[in-house]
C-alpha atoms as a PDB file:
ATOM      1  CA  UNK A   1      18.498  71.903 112.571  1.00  0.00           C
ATOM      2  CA  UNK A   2      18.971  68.263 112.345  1.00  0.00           C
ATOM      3  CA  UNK A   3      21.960  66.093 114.650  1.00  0.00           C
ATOM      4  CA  UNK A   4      23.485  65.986 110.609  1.00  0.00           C
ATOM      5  CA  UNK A   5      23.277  69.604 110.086  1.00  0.00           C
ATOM      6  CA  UNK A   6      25.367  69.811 113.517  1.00  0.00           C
ATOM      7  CA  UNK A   7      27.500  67.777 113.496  1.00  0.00           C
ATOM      8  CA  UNK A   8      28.525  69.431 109.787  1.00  0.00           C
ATOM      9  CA  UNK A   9      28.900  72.442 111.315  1.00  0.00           C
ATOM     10  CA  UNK A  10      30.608  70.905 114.403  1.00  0.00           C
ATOM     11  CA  UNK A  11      33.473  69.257 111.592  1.00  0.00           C
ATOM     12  CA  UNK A  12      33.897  72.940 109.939  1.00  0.00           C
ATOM     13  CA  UNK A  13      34.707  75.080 112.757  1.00  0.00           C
ATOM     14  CA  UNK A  14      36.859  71.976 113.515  1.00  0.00           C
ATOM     15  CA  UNK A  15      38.437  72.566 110.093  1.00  0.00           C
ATOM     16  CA  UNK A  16      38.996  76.053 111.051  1.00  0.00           C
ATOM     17  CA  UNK A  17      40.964  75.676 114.480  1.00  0.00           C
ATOM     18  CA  UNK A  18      38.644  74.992 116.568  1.00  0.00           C
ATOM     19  CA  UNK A  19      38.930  72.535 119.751  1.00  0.00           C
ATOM     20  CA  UNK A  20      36.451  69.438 119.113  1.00  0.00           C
ATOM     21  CA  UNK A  21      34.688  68.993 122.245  1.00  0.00           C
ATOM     22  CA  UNK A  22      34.506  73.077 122.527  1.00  0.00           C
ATOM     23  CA  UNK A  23      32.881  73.138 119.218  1.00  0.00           C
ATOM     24  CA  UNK A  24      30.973  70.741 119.842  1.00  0.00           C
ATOM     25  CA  UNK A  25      29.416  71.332 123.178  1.00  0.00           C
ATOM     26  CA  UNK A  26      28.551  75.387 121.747  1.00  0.00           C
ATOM     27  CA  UNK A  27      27.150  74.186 119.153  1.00  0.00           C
ATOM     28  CA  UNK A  28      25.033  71.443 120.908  1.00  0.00           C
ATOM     29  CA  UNK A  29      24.022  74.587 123.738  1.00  0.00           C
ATOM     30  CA  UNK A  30      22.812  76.275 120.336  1.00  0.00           C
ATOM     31  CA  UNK A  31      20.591  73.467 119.207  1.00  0.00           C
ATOM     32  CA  UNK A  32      16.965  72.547 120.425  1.00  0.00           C
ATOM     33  CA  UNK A  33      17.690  68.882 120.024  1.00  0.00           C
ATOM     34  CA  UNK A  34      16.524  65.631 121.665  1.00  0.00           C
ATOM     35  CA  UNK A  35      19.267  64.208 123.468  1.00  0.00           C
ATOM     36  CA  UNK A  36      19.287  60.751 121.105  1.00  0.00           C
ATOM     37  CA  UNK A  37      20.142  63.301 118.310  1.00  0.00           C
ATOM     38  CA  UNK A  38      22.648  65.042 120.512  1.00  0.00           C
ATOM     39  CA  UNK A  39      24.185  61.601 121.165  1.00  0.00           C
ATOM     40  CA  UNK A  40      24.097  61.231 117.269  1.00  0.00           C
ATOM     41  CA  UNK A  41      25.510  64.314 116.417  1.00  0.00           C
ATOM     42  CA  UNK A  42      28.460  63.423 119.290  1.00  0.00           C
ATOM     43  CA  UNK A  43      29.186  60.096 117.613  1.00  0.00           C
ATOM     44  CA  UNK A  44      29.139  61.875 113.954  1.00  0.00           C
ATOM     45  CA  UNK A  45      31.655  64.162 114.687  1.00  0.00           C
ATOM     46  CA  UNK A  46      33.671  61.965 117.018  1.00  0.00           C
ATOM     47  CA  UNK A  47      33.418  59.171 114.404  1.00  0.00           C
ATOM     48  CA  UNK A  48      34.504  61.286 111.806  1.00  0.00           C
ATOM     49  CA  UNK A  49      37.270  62.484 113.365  1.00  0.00           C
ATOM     50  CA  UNK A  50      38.502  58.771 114.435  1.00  0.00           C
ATOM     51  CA  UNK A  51      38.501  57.439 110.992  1.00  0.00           C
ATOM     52  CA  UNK A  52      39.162  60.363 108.943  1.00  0.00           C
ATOM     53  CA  UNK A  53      42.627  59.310 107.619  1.00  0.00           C
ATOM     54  CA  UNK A  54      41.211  56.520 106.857  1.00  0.00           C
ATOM     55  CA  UNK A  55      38.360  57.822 105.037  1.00  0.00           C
ATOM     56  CA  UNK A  56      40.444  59.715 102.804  1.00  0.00           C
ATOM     57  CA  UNK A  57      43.162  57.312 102.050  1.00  0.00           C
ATOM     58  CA  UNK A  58      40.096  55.371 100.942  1.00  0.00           C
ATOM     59  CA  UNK A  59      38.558  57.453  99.142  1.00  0.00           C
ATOM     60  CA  UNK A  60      41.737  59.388  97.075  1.00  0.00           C
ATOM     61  CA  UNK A  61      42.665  56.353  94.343  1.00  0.00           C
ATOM     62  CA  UNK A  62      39.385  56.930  93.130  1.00  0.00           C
ATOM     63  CA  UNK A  63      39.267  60.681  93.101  1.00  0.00           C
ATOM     64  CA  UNK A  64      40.458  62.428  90.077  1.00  0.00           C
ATOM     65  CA  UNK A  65      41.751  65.221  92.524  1.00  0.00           C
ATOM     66  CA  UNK A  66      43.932  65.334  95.619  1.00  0.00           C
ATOM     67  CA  UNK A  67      41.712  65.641  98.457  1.00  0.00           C
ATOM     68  CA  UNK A  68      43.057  68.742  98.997  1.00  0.00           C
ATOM     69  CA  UNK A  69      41.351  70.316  95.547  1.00  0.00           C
ATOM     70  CA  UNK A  70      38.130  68.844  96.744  1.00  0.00           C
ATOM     71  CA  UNK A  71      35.075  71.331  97.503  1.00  0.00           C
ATOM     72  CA  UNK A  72      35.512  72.045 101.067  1.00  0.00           C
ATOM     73  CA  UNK A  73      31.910  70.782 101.866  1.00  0.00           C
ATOM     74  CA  UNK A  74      32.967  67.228 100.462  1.00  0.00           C
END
């Protein structure tokens, strides 16, 4: 599994209740990566979680949706 693939993972469980650095941490113990790909996966999901609001009052004017109809994965 890629630092991507984890740190998706890492952003779902977040999406379902779960604590960020608990989430993340299990789900780095899971993986077999190299620690420059844990570090990525870290700053993904860390990142993502900074500048989420942002993201998405970005991205909704040029949605056709509410963000909130969007495909979960999205």
């Amino acid at each position: 599994m890629s630092a991507r693939e984890t740190a998706f993972r890492v952003l779902r469980r977040i999406d379902d209740g779960a604590y960020s650095h608990i989430a993340l941490s299990a789900e780095l113990d899971r993986s077999q990566l190299s620690e420059k790909d844990r570090g990525l996966a870290s700053t993904i999901v860390y990142g993502t979680l900074t500048w989420r609001r942002t993201l998405d009052r970005l991205i909704e004017p040029h949605s056709n949706r509410s963000l909130r109809s969007l495909d979960e994965d999205i």
